[in-house]
N, C-alpha and C. Protein backbone atom coordinates (compact mmCIF):
# COMPACT_ATOMS: atom_id res chain seq x y z
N UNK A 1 140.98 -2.49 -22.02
CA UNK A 1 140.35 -1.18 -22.12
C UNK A 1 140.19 -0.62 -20.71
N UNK A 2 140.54 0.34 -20.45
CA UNK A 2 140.04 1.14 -19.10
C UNK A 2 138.74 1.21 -18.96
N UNK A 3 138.59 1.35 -17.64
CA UNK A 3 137.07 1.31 -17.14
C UNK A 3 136.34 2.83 -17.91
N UNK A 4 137.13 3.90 -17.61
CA UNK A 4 136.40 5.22 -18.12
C UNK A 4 136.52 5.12 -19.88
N UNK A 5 137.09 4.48 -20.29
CA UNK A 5 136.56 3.96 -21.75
C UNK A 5 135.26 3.67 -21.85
N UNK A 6 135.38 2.27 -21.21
CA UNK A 6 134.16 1.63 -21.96
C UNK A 6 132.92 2.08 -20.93
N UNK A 7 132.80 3.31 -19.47
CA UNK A 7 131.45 3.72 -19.40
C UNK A 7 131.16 4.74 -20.63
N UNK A 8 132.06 5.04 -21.16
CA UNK A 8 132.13 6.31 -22.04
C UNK A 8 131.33 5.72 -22.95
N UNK A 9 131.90 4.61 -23.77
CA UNK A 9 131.21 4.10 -24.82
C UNK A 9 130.07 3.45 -24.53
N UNK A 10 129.55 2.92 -23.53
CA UNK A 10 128.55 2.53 -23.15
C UNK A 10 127.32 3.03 -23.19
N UNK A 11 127.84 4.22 -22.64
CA UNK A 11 126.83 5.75 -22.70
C UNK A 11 126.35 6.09 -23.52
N UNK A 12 127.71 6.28 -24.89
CA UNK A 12 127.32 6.61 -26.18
C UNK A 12 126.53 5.75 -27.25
N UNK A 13 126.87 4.80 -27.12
CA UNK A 13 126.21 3.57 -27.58
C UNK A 13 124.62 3.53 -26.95
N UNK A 14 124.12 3.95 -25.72
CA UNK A 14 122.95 3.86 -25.85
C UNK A 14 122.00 5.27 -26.18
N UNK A 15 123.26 6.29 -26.21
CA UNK A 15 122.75 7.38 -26.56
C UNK A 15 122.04 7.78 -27.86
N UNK A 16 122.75 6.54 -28.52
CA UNK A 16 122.80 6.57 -30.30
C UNK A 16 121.39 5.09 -30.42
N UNK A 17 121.24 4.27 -29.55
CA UNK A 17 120.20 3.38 -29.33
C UNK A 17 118.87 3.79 -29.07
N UNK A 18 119.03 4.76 -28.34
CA UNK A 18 117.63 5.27 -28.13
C UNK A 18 117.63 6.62 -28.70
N UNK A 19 118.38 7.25 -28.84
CA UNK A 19 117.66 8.88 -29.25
C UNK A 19 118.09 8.94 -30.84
N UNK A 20 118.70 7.73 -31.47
CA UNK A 20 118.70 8.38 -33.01
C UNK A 20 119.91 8.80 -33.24
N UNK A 21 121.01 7.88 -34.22
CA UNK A 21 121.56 8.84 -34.91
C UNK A 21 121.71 9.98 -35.35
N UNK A 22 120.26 10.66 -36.18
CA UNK A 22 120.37 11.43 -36.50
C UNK A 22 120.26 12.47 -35.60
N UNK A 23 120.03 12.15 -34.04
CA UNK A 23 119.51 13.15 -33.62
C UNK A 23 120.71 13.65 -32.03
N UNK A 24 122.07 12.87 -32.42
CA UNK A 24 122.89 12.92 -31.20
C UNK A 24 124.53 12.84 -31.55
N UNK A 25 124.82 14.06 -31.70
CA UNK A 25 126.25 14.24 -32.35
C UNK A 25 127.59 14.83 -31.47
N UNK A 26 128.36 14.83 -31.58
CA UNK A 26 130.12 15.48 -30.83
C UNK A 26 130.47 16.72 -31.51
N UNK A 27 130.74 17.70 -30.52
CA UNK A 27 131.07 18.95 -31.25
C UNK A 27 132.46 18.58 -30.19
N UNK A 28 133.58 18.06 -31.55
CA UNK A 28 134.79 18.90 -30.99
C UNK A 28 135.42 20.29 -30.21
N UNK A 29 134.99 20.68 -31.15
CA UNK A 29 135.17 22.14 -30.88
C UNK A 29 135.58 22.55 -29.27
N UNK A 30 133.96 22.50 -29.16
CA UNK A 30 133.17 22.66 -27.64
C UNK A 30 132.82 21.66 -27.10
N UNK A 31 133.57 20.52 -26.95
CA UNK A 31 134.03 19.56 -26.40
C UNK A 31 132.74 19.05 -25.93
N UNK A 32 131.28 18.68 -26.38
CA UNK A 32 129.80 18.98 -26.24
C UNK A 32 129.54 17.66 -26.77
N UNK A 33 128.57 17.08 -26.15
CA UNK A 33 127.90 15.74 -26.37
C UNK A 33 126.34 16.71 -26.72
N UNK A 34 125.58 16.73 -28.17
CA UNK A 34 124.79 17.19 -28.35
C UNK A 34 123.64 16.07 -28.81
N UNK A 35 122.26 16.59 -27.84
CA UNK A 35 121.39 15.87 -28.48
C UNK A 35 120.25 16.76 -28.39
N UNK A 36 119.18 16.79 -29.25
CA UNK A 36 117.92 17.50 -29.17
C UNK A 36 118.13 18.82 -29.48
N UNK A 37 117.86 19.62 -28.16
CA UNK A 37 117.78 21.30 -28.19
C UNK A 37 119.14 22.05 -27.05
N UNK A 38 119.95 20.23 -26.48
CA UNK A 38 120.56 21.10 -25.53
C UNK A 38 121.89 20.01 -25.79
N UNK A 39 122.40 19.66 -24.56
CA UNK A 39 124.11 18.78 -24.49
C UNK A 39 124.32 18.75 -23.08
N UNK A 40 125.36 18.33 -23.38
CA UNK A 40 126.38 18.43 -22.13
C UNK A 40 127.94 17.49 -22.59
N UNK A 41 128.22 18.13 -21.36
CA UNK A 41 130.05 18.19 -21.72
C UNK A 41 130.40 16.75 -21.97
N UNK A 42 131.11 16.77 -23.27
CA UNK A 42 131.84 15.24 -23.38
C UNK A 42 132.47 14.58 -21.97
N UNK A 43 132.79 14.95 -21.14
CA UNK A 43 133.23 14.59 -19.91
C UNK A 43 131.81 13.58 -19.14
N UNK A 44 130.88 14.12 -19.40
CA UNK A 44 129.45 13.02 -18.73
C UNK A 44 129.71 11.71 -19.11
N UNK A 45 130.23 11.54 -20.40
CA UNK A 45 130.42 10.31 -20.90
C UNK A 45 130.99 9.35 -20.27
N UNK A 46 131.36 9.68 -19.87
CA UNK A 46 132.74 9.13 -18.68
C UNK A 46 131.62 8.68 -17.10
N UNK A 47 130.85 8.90 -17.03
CA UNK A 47 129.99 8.98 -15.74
C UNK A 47 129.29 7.98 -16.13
N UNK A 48 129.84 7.15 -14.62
CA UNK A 48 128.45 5.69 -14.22
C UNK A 48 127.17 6.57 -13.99
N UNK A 49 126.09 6.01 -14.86
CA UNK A 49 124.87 6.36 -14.46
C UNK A 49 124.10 7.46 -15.39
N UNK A 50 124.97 8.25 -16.25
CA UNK A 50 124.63 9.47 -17.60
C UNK A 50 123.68 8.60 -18.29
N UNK A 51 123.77 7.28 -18.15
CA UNK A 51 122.35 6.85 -19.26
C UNK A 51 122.03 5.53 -18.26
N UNK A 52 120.81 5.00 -18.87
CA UNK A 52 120.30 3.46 -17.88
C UNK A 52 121.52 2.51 -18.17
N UNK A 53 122.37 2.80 -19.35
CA UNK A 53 123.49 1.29 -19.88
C UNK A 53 124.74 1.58 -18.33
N UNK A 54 124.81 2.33 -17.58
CA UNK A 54 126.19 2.59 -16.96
C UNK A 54 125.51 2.80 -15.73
N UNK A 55 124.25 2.49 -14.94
CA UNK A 55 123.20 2.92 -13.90
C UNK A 55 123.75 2.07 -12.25
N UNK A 56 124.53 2.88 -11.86
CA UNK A 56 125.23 1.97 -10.63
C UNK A 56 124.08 1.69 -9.79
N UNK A 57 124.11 0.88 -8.92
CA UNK A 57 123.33 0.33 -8.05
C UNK A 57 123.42 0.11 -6.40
């Protein structure tokens, strides 16, 4: 697996760990990592450090 895989999934995986299924979804569309009242670009996913699971040091 490539490295920008698995920070991706890493991310997402704790995104879905702590904030809730129900409460953290992918808008294709608009290429949007949505959670709560706001998002950000599926591209964060990809970023050491977007959640504590990927937190460089």
């Amino acid at each position: 697996m490539i490295e920008e895989a698995e920070i991706a999934l890493r991310n997402y995986d704790w995104m879905l760990r702590h904030r809730g299924l129900d409460h953290v979804g992918l808008d294709w569309d608009s290429h949007t990592l949505v959670w709560g009242d706001g998002g950000s670009d599926l591209e964060d996913l990809c970023r050491p450090g977007f959640t504590p699971a990927t937190e460089v040091s």
